[in-house]
N, C-alpha and C. Protein backbone atom coordinates (compact mmCIF):
# COMPACT_ATOMS: atom_id res chain seq x y z
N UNK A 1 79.04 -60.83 161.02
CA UNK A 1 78.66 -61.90 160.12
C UNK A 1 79.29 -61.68 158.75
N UNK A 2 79.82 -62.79 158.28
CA UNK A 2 79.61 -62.79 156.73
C UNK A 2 79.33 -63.29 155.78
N UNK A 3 79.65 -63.03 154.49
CA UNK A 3 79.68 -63.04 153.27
C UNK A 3 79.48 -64.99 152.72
N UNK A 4 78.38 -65.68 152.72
CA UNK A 4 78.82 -66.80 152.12
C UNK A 4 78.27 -66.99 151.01
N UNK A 5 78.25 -68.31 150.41
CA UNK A 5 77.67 -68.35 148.99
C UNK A 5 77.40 -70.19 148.95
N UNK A 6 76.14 -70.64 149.14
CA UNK A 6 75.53 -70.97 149.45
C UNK A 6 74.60 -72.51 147.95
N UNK A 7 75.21 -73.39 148.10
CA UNK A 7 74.51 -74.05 147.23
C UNK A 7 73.80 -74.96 147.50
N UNK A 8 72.67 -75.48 146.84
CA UNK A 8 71.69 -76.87 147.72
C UNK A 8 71.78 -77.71 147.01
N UNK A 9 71.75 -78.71 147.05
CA UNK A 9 71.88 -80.48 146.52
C UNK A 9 70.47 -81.33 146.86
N UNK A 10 69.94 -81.36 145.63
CA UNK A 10 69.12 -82.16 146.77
C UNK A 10 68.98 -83.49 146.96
N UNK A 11 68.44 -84.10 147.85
CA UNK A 11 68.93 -85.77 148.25
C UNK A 11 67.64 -86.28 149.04
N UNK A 12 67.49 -87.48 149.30
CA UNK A 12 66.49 -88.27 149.71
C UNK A 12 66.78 -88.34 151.64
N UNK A 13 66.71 -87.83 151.92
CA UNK A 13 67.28 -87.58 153.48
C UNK A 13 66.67 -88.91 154.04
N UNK A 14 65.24 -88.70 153.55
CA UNK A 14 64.00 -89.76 154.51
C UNK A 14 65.30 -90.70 154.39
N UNK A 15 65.60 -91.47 152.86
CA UNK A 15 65.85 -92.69 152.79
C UNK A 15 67.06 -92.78 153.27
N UNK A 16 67.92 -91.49 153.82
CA UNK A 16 69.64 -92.26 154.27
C UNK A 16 70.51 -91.69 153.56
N UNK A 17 70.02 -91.04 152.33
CA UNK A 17 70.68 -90.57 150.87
C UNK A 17 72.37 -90.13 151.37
N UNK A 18 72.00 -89.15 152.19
CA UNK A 18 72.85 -87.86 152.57
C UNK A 18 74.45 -88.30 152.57
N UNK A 19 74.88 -89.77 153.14
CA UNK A 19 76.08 -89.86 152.82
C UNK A 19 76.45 -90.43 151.09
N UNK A 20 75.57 -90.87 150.87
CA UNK A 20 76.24 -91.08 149.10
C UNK A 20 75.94 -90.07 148.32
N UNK A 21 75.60 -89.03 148.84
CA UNK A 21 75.25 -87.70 148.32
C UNK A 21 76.90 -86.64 148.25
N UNK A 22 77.12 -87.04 150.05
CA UNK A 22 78.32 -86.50 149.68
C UNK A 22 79.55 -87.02 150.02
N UNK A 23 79.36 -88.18 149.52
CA UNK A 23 80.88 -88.39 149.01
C UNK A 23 81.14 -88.46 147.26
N UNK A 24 80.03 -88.40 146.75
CA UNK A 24 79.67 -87.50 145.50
C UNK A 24 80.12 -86.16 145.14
N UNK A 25 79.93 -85.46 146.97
CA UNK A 25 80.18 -83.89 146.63
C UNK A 25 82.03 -83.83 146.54
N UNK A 26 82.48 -85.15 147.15
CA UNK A 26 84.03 -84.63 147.60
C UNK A 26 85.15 -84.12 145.91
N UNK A 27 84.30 -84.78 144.60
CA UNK A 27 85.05 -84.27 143.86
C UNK A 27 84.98 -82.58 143.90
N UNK A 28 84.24 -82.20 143.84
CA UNK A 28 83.42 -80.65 143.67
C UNK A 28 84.43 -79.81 144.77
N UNK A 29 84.44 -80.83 145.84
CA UNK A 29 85.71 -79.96 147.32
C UNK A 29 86.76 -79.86 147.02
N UNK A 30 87.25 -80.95 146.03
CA UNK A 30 88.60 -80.97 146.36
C UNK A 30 89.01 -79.47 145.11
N UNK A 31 87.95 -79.49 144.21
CA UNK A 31 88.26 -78.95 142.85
C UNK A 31 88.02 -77.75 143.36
N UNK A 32 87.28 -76.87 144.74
CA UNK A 32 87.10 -75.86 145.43
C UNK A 32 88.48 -75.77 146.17
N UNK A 33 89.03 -76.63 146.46
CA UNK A 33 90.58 -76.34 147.54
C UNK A 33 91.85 -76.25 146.30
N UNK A 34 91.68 -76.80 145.05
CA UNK A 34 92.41 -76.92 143.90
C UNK A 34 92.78 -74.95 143.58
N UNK A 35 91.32 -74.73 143.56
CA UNK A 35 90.95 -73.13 143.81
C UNK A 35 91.23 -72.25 144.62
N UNK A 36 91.41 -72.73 145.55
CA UNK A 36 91.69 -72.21 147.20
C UNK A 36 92.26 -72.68 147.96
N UNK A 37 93.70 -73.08 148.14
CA UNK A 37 94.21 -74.19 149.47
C UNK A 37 94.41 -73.63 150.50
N UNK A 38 94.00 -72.67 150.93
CA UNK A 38 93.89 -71.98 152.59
C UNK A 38 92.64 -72.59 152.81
N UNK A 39 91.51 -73.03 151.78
CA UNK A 39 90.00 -73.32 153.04
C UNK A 39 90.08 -74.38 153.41
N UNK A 40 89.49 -74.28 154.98
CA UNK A 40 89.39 -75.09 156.45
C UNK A 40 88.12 -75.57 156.14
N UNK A 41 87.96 -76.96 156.02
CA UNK A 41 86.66 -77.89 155.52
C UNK A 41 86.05 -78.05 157.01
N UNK A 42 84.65 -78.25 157.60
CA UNK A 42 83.83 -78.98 158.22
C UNK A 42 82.93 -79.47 157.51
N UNK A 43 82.28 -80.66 157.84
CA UNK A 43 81.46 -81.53 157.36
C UNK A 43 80.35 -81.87 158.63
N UNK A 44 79.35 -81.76 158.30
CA UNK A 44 78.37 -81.70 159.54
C UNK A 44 77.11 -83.02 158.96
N UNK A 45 77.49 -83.89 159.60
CA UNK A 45 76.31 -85.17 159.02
C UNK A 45 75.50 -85.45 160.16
N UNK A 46 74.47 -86.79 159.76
CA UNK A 46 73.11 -86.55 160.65
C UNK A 46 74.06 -88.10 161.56
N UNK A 47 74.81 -89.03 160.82
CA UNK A 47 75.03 -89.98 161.57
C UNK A 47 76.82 -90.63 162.15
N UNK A 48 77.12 -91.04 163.15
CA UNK A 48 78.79 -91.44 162.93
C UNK A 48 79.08 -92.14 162.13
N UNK A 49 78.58 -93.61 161.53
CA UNK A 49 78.74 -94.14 160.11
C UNK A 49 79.16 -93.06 159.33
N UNK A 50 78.23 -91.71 158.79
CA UNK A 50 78.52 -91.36 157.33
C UNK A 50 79.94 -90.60 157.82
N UNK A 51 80.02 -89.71 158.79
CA UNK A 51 81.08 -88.84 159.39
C UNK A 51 82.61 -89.70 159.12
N UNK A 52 82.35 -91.22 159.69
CA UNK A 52 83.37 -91.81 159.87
C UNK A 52 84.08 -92.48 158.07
N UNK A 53 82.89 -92.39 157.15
CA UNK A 53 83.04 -92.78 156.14
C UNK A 53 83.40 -91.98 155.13
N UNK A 54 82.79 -90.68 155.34
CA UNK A 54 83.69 -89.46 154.99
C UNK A 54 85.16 -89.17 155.46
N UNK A 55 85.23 -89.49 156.45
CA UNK A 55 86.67 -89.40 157.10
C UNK A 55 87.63 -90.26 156.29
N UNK A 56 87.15 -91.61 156.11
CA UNK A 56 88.08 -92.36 155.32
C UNK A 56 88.42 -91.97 153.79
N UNK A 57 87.21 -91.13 153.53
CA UNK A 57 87.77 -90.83 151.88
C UNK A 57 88.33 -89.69 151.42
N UNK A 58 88.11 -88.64 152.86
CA UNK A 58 89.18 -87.52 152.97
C UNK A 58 90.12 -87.69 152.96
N UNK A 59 90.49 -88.88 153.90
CA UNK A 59 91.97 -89.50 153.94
C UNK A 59 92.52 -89.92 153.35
N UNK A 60 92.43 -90.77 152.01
CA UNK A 60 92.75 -90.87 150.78
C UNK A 60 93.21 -89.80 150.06
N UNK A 61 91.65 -88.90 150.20
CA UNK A 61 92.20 -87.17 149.07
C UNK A 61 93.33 -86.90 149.69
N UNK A 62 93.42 -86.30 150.68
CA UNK A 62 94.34 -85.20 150.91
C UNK A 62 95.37 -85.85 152.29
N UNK A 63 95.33 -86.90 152.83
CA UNK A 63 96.14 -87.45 153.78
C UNK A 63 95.63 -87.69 155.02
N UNK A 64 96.09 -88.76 156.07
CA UNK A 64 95.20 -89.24 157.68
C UNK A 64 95.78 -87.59 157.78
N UNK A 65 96.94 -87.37 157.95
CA UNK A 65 97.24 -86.27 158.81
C UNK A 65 96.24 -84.78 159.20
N UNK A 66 95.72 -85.00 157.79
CA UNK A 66 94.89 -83.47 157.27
C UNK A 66 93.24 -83.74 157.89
N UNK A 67 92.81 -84.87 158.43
CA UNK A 67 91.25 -85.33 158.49
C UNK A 67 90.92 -85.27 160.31
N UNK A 68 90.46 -84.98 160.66
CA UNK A 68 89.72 -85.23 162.18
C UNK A 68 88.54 -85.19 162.05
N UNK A 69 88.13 -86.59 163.23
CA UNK A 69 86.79 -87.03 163.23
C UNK A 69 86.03 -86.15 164.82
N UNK A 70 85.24 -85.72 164.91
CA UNK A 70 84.86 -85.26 166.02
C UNK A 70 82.88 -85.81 166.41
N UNK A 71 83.07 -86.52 166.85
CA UNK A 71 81.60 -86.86 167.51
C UNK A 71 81.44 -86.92 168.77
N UNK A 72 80.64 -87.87 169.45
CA UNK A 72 79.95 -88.17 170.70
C UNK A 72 81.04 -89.69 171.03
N UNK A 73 81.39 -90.30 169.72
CA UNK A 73 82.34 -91.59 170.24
C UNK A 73 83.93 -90.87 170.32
N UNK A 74 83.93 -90.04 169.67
CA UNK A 74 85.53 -89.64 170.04
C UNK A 74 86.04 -89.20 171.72
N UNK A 75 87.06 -89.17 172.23
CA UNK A 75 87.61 -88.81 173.25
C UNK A 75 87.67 -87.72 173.45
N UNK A 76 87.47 -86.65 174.35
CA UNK A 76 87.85 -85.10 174.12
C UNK A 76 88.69 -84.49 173.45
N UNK A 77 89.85 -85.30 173.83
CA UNK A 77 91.37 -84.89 173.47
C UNK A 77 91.42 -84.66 172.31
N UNK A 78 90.94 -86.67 171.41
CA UNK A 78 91.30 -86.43 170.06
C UNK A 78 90.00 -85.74 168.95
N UNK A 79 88.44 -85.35 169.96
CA UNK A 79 88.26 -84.05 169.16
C UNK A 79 88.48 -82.96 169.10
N UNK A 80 89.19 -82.35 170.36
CA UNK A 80 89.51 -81.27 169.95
C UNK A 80 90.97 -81.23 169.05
N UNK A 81 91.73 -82.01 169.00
CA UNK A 81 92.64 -82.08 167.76
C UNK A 81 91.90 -82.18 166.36
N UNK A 82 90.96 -82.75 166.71
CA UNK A 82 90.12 -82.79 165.18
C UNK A 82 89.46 -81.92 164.45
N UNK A 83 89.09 -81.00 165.69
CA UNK A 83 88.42 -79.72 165.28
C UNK A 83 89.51 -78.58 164.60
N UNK A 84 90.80 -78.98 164.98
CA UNK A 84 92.04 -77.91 164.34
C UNK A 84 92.44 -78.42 162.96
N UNK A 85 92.34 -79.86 162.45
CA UNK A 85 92.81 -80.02 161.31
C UNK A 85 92.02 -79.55 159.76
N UNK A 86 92.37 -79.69 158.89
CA UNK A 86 91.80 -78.78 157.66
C UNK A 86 90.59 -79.31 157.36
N UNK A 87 90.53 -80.43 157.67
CA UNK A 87 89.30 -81.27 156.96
C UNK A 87 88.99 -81.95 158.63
N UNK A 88 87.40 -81.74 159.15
CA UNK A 88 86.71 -82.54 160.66
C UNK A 88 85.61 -82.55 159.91
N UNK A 89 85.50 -83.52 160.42
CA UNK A 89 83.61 -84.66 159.92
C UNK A 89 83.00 -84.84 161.70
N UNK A 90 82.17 -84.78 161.23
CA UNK A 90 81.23 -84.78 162.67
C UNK A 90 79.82 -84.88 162.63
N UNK A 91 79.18 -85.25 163.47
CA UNK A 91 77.79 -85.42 163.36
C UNK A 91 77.32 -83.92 164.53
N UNK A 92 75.90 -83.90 165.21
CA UNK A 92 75.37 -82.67 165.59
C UNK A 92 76.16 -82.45 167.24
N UNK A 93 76.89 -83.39 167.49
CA UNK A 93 77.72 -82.87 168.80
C UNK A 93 78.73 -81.82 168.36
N UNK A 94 78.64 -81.52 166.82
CA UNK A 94 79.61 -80.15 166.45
C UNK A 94 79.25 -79.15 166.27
N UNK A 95 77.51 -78.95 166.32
CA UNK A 95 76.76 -78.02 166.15
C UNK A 95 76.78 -77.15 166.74
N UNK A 96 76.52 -77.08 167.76
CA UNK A 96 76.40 -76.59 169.14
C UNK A 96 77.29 -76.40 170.19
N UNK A 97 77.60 -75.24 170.26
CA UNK A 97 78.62 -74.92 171.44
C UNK A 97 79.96 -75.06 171.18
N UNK A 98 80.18 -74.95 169.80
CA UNK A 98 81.60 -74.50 169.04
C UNK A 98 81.62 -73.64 168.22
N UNK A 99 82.31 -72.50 168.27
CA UNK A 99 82.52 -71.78 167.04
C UNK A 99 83.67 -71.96 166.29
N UNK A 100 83.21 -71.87 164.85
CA UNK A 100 85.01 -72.69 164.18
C UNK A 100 85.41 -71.29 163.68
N UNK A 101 86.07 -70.38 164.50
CA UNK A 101 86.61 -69.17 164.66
C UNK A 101 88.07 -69.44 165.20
N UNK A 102 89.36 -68.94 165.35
CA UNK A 102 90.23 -69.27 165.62
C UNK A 102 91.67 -70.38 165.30
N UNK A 103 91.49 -70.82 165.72
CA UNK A 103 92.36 -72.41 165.87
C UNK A 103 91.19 -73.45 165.23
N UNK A 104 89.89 -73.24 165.65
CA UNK A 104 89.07 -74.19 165.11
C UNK A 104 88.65 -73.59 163.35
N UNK A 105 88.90 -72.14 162.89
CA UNK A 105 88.73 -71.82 161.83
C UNK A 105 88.29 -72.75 160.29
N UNK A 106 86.79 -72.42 160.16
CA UNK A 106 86.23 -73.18 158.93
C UNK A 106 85.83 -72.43 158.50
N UNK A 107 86.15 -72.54 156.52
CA UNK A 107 85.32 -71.21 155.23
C UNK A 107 84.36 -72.27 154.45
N UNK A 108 84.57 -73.64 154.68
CA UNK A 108 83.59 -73.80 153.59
C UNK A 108 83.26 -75.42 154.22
N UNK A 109 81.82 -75.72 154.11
CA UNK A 109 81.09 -76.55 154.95
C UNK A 109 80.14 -77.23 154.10
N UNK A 110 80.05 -78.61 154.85
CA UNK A 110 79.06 -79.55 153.74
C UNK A 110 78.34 -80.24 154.74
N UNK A 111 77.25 -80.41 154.67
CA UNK A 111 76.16 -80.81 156.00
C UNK A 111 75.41 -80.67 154.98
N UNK A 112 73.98 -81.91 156.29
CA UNK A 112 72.74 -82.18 155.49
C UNK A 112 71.70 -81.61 156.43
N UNK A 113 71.33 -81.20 155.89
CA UNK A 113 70.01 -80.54 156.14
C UNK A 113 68.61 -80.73 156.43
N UNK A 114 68.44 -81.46 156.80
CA UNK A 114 66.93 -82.66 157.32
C UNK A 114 65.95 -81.33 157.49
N UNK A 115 66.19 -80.79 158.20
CA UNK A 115 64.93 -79.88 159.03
C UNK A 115 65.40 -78.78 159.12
N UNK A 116 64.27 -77.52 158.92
CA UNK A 116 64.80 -76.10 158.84
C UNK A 116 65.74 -75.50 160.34
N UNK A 117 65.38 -76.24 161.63
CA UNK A 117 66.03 -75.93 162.32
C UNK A 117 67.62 -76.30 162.60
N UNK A 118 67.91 -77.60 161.78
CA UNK A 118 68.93 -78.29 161.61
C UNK A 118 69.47 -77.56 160.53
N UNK A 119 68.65 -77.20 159.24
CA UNK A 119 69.68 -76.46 158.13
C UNK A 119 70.34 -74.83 158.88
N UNK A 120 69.55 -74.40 159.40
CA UNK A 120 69.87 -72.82 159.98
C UNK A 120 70.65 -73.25 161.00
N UNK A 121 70.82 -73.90 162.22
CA UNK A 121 72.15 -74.29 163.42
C UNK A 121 72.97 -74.73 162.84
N UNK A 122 73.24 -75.51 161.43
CA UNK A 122 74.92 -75.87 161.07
C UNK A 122 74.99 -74.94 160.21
N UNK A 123 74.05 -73.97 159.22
CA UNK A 123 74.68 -73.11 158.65
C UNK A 123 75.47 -71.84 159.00
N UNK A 124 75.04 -71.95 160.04
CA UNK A 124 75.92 -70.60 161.21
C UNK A 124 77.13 -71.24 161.69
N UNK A 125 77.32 -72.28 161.60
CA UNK A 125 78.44 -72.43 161.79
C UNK A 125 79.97 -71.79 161.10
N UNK A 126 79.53 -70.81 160.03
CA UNK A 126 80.74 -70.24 160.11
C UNK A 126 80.18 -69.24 159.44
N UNK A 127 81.37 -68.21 158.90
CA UNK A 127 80.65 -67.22 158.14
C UNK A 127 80.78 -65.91 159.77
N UNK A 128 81.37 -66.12 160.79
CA UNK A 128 81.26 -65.80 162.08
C UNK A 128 82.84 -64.86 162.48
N UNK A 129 83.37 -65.09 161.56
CA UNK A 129 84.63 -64.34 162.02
C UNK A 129 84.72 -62.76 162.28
N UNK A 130 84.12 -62.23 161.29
CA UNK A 130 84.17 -60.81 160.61
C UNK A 130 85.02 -60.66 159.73
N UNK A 131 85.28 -61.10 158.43
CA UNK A 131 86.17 -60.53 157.85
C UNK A 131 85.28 -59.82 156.41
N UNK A 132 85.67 -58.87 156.23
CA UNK A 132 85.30 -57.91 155.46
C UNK A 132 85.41 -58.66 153.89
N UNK A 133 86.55 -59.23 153.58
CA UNK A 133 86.27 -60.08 152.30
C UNK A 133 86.25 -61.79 152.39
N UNK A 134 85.37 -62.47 152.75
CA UNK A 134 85.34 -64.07 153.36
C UNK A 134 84.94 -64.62 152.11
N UNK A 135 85.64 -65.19 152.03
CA UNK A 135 85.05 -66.44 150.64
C UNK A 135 84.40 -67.99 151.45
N UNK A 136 83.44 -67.39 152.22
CA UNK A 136 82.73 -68.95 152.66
C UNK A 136 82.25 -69.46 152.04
N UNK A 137 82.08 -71.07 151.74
CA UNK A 137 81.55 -71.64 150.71
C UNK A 137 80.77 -72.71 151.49
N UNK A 138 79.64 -73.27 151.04
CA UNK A 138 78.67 -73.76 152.00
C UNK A 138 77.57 -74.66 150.89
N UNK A 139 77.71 -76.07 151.10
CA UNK A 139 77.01 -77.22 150.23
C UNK A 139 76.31 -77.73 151.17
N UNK A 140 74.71 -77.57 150.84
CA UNK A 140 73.92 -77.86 151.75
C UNK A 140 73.03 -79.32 151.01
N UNK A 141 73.15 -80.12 151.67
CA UNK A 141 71.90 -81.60 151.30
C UNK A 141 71.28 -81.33 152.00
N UNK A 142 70.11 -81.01 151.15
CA UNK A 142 68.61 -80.93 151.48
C UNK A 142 67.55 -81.51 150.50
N UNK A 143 66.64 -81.90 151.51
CA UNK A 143 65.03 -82.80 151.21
C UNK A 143 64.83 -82.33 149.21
N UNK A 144 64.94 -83.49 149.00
CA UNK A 144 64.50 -83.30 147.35
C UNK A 144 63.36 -82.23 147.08
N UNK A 145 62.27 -82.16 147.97
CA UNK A 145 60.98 -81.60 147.59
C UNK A 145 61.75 -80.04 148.23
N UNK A 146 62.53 -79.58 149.04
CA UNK A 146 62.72 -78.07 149.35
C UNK A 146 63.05 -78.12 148.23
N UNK A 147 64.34 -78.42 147.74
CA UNK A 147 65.13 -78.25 146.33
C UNK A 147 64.40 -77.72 145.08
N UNK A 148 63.32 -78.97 144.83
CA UNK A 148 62.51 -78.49 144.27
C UNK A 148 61.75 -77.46 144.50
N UNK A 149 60.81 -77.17 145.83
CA UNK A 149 60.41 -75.87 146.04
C UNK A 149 61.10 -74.20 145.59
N UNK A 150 62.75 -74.65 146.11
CA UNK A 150 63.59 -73.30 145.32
C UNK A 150 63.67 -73.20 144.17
N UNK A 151 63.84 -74.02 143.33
CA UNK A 151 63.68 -74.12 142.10
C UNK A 151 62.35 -73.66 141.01
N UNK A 152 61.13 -73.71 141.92
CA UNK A 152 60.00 -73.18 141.55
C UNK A 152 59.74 -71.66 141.79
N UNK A 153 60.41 -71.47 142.85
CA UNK A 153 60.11 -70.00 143.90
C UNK A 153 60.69 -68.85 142.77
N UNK A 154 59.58 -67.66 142.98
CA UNK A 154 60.62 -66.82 141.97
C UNK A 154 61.95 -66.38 142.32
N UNK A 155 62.74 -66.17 141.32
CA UNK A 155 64.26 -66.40 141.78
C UNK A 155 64.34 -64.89 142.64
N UNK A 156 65.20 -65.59 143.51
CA UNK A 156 65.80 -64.28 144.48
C UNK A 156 67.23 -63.54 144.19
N UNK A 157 67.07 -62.38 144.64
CA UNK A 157 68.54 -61.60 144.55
C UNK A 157 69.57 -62.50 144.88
N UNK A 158 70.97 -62.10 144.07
CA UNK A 158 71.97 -62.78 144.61
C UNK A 158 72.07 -62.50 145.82
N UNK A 159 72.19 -61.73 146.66
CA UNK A 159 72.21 -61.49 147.81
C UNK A 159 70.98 -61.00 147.94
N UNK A 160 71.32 -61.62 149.74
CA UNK A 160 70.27 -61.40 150.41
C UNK A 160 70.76 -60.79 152.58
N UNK A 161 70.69 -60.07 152.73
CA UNK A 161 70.84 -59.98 153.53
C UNK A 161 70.30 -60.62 154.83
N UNK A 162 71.00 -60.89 156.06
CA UNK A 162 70.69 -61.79 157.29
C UNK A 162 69.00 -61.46 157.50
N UNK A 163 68.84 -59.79 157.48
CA UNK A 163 67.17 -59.61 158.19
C UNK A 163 66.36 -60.45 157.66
């Protein structure tokens, strides 16, 4: 396992928020890849609308060539091409039963977070390689009231280990 660094946003999930939340976040990404142009983006949303709408404004930033969409409506073929390009948007058919290790390789991830079991299965989604110095970067939308809850909680170590 490794090393990520971990920020929360918080957003109105009940109401739908989560995609105008982040296509809000995409200035903040691009100004993270401005920083870093080796990191491999995934985007993990609750619906194909926001996935597909993110897709279009990736495609603008950084080019069609650089964006793959991967859901439940895509074809096999063209998700697994989607899963190799720098920037894949996807809803929870990406959750599960892919590791973005390899060819599929992702450092820094933006997903929403509805439910603690939903925030912990896309946050593992990377951070999985082993590398001894990983700069994973990881923007989590989550429920206004957790947000607030962390914000109240006494503050924790910068790190924290997996146990």
């Amino acid at each position: 396992m490794e090393e990520i660094n971990l920020t929360l946003v918080p957003g109105n999930l009940r109401a739908w928020e989560g995609e105008n939340k982040a296509l809000e976040l995409l200035p903040d990404i691009k100004k993270l890849l401005l920083d870093n142009n080796q990191h491999r983006c995934l985007y993990v949303m609750d619906s194909v609308g926001t996935a597909r709408k993110l897709k279009q404004a990736l495609s603008q930033m950084f080019g069609r060539e650089n964006v793959g969409e991967a859901h439940g409506l895509v074809q096999p073929q063209e998700k697994k091409d989607a899963l190799t390009k720098v920037h894949t948007t996807g809803t929870s058919g990406i959750e599960v039963g892919i590791d973005f290790t390899d060819e599929y390789f992702k450092d820094l991830l933006l997903f929403e977070g509805r439910t603690s079991s939903q925030f912990l299965q896309r946050l593992g989604r990377i951070g999985r390689n082993g590398r001894d110095s990983a700069n994973n970067q990881v923007i989590a939308i989550v429920p206004t009231e957790v947000f607030n809850y962390f914000q109240e909680y006494p503050p924790l170590s910068h790190e924290m280990e997996r146990d």
